[in-house]
N, C-alpha and C. Protein backbone atom coordinates (compact mmCIF):
# COMPACT_ATOMS: atom_id res chain seq x y z
N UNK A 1 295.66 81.05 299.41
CA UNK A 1 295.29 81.94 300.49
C UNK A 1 293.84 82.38 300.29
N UNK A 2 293.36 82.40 301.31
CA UNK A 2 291.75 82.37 301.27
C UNK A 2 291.29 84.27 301.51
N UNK A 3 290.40 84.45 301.19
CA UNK A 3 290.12 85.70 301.30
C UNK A 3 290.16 86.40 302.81
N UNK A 4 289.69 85.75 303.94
CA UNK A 4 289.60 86.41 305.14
C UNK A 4 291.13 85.84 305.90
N UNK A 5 292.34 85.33 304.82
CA UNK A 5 293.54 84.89 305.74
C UNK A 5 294.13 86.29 304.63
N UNK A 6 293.98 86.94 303.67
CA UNK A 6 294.09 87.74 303.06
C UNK A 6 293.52 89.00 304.22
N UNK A 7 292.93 88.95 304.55
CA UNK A 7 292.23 90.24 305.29
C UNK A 7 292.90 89.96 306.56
N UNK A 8 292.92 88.98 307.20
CA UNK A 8 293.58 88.75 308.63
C UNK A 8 295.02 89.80 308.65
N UNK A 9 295.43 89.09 307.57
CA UNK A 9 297.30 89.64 307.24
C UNK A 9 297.03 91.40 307.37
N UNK A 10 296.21 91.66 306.63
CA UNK A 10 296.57 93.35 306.28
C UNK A 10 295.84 94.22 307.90
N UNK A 11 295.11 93.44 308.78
CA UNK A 11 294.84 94.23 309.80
C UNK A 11 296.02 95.06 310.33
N UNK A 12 295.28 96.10 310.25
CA UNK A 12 296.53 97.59 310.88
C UNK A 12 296.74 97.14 312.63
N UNK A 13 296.08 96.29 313.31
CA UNK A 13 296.46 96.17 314.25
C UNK A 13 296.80 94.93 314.80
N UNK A 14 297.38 94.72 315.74
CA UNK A 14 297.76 93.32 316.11
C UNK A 14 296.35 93.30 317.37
N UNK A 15 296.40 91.65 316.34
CA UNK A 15 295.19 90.97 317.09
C UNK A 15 295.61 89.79 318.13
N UNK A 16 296.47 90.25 318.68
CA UNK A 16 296.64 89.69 319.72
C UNK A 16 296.63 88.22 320.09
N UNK A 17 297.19 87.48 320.84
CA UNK A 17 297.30 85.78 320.98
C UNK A 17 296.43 84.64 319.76
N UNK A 18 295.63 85.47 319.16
CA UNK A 18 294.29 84.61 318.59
C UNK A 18 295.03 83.65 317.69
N UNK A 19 294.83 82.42 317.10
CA UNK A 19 295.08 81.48 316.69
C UNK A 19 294.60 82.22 315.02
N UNK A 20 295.43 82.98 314.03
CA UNK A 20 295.12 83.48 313.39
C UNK A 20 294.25 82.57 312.17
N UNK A 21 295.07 80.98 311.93
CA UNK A 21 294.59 80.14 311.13
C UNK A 21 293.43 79.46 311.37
N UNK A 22 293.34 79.09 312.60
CA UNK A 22 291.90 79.14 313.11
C UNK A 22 290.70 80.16 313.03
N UNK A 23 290.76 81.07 313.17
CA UNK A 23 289.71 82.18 312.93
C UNK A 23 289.80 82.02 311.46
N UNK A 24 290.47 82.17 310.42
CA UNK A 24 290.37 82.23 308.97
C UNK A 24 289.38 81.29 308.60
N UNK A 25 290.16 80.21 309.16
CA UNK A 25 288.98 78.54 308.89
C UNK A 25 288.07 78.50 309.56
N UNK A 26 287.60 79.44 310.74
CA UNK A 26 286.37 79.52 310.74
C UNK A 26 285.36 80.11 310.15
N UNK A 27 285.93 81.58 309.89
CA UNK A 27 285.00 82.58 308.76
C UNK A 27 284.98 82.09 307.96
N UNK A 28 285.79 81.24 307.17
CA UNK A 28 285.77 80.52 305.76
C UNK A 28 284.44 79.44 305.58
N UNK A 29 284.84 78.52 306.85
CA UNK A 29 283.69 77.58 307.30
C UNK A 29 282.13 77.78 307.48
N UNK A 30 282.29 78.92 308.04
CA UNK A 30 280.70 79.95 308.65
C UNK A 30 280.39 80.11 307.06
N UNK A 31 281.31 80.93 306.08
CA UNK A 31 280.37 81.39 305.30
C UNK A 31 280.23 80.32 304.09
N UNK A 32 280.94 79.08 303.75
CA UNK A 32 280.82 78.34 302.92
C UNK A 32 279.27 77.34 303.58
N UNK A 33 279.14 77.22 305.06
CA UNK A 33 278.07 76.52 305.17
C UNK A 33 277.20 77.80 305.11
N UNK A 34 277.19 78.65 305.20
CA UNK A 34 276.11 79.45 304.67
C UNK A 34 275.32 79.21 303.42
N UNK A 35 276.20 79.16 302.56
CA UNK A 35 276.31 79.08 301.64
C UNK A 35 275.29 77.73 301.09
N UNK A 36 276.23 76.55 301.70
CA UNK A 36 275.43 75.06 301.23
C UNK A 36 274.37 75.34 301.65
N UNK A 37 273.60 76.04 302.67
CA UNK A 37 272.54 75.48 303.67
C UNK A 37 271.54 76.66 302.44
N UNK A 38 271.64 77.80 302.10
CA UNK A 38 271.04 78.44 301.39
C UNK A 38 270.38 77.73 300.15
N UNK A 39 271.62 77.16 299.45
CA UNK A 39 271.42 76.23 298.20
C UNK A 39 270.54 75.34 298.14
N UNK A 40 270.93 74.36 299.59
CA UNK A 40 270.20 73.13 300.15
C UNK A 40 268.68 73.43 300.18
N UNK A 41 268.21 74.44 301.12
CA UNK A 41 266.52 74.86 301.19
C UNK A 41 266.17 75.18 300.01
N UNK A 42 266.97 75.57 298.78
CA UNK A 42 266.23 76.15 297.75
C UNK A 42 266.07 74.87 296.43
N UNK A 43 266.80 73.56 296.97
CA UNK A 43 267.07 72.88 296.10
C UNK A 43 265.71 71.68 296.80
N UNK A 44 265.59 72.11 298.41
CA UNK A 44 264.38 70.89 298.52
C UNK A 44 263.32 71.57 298.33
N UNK A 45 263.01 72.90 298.04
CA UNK A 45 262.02 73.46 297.25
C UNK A 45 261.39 73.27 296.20
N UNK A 46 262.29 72.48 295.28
CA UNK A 46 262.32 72.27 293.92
C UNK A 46 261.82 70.83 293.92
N UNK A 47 262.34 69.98 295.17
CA UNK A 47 261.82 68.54 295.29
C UNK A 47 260.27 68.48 294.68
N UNK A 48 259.97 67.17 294.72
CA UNK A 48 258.49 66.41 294.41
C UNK A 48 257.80 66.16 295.88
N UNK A 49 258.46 66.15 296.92
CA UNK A 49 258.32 66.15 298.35
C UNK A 49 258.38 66.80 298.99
N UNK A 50 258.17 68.14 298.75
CA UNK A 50 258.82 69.73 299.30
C UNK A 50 257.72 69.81 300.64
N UNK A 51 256.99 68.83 300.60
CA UNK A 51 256.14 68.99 301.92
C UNK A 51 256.79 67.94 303.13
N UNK A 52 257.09 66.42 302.61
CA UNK A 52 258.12 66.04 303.05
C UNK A 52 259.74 66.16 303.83
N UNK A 53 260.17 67.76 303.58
CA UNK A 53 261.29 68.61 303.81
C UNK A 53 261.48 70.27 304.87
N UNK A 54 259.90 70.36 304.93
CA UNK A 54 259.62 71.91 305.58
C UNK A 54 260.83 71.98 306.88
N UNK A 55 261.16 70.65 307.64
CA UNK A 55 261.76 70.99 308.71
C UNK A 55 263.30 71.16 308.33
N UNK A 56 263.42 70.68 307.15
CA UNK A 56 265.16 70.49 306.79
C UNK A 56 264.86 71.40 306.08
N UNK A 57 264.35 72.42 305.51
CA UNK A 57 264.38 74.13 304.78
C UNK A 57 264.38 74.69 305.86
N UNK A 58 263.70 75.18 307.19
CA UNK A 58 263.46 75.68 307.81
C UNK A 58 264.88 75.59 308.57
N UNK A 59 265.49 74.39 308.86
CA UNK A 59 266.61 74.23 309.41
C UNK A 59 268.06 74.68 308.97
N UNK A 60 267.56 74.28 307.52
CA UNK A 60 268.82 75.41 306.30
C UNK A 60 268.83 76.84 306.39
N UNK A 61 267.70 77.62 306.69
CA UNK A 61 267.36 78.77 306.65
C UNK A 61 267.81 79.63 307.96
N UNK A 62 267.74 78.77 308.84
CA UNK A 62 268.42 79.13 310.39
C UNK A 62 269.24 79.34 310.38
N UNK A 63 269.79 78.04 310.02
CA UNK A 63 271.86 77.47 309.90
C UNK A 63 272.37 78.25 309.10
N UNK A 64 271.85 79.11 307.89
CA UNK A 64 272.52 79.84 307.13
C UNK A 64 272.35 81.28 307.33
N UNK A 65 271.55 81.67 308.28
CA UNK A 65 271.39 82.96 308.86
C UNK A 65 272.41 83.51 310.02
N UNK A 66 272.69 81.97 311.01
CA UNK A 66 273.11 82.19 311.95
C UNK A 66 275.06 81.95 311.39
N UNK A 67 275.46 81.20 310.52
CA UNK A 67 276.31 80.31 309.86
C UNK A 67 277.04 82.11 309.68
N UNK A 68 275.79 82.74 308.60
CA UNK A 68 276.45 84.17 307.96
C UNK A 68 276.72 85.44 309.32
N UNK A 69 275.86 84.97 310.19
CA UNK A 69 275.90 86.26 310.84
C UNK A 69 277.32 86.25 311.60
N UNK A 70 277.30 84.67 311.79
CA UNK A 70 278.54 84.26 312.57
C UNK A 70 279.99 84.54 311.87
N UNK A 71 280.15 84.44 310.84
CA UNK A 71 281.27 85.07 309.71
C UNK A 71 281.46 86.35 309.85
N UNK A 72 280.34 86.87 309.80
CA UNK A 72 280.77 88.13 310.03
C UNK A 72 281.41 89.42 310.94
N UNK A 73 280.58 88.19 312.37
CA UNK A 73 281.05 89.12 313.60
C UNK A 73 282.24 88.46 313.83
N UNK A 74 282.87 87.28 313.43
CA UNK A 74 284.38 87.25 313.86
C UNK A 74 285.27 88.00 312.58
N UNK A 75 284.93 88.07 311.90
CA UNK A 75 285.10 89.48 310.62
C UNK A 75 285.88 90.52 311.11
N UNK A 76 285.33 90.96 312.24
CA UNK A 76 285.38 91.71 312.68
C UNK A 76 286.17 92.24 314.49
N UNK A 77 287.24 93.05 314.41
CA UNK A 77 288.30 92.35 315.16
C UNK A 77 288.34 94.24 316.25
N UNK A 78 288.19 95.43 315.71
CA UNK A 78 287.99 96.67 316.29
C UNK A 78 286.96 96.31 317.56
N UNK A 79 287.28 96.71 318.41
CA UNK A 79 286.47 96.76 319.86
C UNK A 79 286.11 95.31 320.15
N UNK A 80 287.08 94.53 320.05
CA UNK A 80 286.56 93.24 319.94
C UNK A 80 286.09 92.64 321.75
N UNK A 81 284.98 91.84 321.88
CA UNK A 81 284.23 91.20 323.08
C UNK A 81 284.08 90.34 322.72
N UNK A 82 284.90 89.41 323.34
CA UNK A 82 285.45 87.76 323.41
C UNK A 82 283.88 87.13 323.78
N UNK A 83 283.49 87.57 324.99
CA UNK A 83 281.92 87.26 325.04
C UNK A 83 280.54 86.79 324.37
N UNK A 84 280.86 87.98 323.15
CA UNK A 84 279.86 87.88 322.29
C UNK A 84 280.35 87.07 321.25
N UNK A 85 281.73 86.79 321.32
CA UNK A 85 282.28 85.70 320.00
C UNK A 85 282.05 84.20 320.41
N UNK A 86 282.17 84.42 321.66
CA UNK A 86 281.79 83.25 322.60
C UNK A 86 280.40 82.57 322.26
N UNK A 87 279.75 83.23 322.59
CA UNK A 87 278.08 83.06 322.32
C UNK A 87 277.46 82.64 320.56
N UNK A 88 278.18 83.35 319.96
CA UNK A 88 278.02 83.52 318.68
C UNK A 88 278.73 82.19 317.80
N UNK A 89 279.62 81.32 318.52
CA UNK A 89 280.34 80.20 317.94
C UNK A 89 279.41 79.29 318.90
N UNK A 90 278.94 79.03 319.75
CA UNK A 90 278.24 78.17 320.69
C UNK A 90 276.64 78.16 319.86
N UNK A 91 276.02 79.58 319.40
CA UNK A 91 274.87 79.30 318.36
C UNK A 91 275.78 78.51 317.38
N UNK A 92 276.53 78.86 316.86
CA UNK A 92 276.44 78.29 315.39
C UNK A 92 277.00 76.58 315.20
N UNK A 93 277.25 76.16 316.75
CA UNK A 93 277.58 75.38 316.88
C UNK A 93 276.30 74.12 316.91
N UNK A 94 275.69 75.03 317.68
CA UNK A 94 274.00 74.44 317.67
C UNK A 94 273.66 73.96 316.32
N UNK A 95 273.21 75.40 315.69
CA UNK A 95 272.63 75.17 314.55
C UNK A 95 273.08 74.33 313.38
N UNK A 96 274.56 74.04 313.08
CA UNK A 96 275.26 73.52 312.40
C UNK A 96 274.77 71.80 313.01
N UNK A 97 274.76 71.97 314.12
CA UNK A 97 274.63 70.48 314.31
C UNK A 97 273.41 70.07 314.30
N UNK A 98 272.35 70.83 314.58
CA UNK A 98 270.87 70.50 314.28
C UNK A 98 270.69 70.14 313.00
N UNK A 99 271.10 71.43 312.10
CA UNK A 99 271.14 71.28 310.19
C UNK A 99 272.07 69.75 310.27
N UNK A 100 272.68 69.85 310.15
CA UNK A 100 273.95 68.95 309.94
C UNK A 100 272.95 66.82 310.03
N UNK A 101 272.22 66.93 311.13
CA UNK A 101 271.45 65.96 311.80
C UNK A 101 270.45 65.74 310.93
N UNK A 102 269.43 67.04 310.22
CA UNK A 102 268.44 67.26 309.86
C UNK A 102 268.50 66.48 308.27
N UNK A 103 269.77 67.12 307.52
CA UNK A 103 270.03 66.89 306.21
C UNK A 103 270.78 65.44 306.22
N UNK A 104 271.30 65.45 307.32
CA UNK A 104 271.42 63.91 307.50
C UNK A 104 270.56 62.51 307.26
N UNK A 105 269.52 63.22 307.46
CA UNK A 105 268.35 62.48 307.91
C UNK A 105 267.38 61.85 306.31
N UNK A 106 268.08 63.06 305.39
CA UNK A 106 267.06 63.03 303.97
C UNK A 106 268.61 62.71 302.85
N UNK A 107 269.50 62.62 303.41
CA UNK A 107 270.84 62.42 302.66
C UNK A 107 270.87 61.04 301.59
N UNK A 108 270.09 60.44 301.99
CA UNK A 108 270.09 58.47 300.89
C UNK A 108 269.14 59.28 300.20
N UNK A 109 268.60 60.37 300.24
CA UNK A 109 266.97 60.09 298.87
C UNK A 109 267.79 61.91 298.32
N UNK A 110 268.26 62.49 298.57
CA UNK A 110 268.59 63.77 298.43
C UNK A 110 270.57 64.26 298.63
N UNK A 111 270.74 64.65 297.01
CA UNK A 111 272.09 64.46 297.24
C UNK A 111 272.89 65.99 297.90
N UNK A 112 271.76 66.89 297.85
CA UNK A 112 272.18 68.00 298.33
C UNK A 112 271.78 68.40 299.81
N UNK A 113 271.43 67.31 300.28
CA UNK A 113 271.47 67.16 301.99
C UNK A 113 273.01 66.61 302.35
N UNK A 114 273.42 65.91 301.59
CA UNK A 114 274.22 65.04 302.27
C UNK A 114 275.47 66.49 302.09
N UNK A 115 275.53 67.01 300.60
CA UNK A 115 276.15 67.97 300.75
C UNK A 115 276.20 68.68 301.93
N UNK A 116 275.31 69.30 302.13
CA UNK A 116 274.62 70.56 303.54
C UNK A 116 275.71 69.76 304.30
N UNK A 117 275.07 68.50 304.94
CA UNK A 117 275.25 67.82 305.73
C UNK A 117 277.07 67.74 306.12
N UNK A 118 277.07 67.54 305.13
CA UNK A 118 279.20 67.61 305.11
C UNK A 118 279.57 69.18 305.68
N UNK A 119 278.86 70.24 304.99
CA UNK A 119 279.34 71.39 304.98
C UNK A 119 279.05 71.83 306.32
N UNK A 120 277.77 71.39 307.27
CA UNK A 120 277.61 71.85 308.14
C UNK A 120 279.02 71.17 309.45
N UNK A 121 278.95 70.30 309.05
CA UNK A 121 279.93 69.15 310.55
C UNK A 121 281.32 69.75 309.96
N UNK A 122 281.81 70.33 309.12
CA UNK A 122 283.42 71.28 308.91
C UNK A 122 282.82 72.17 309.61
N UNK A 123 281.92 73.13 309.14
CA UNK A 123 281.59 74.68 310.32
C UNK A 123 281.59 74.33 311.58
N UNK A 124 280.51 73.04 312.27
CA UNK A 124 280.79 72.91 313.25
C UNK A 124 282.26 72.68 313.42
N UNK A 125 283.02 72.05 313.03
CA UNK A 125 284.62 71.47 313.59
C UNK A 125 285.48 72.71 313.78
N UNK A 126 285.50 73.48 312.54
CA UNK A 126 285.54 74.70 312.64
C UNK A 126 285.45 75.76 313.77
N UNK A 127 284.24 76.12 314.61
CA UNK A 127 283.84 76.86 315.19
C UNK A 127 284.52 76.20 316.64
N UNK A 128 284.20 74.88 316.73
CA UNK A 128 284.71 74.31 318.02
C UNK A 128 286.24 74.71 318.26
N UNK A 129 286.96 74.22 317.36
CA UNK A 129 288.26 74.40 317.11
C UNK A 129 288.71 75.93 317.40
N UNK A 130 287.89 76.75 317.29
CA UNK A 130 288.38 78.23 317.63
C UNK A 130 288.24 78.47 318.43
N UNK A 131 286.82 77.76 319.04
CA UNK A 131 286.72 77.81 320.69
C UNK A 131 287.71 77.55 321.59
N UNK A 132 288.09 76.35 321.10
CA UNK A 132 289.53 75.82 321.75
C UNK A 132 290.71 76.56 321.75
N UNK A 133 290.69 77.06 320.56
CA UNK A 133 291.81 78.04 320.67
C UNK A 133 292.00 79.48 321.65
N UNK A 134 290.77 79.69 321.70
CA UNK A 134 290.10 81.11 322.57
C UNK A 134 290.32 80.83 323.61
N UNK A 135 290.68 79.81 324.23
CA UNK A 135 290.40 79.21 325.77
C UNK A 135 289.43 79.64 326.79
């Protein structure tokens, strides 16, 4: 049991129709590609080509801003606006797939792109998948 299917369970209130396993695997998803994409920019930093990479750091740095912010506001379930969860899985859907494309791109010469790269296309699958569920 994952930490936010741990937190799902103990909400004092019922959250209503939501696809509870879906939202878990998405916060889970949001914040583990957070996570890679953080690692990833700091690891092509370290490259011999770090000038070679500015757009795939810059792209990690997005994806893991937007990846975390996105974890958090479905985190979060009091006064909830389907709207803004709406919007907020449609960015991260973006960005995951831009990153996802980007680290793709440097994945044969760099083994922690290809990582990113994996981690981002689960968040995206992830996020879509909740969409779907949200109808």
């Amino acid at each position: 049991m994952t930490q936010a299917t741990e937190m799902l369970e103990t909400y004092p209130l019922d959250l209503g129709h939501v696809d509870q396993q879906a939202l878990a695997d998405c916060i889970d998803a949001c914040f583990d590609c957070a996570q890679a994409c953080t690692a990833c920019a700091d690891a092509c930093l370290s490259e011999d080509t770090v000038a070679e990479l500015v757009k795939c750091i810059r792209t990690n740095l997005d994806c893991a801003d937007i990846c975390a912010t996105t974890g958090r506001v479905l985190s979060r379930h009091t006064g909830y606006d389907a709207n803004t969860t709406r919007v907020m899985l449609q960015a991260c859907i973006q960005a995951c797939r831009s990153c996802g494309e980007e680290c793709q791109a440097h994945a044969s010469e760099h083994e922690h792109c290809q990582v990113c790269a994996e981690a981002c296309r689960r968040c995206e699958q992830a996020c879509r998948d909740l969409m779907a569920a949200l109808g």
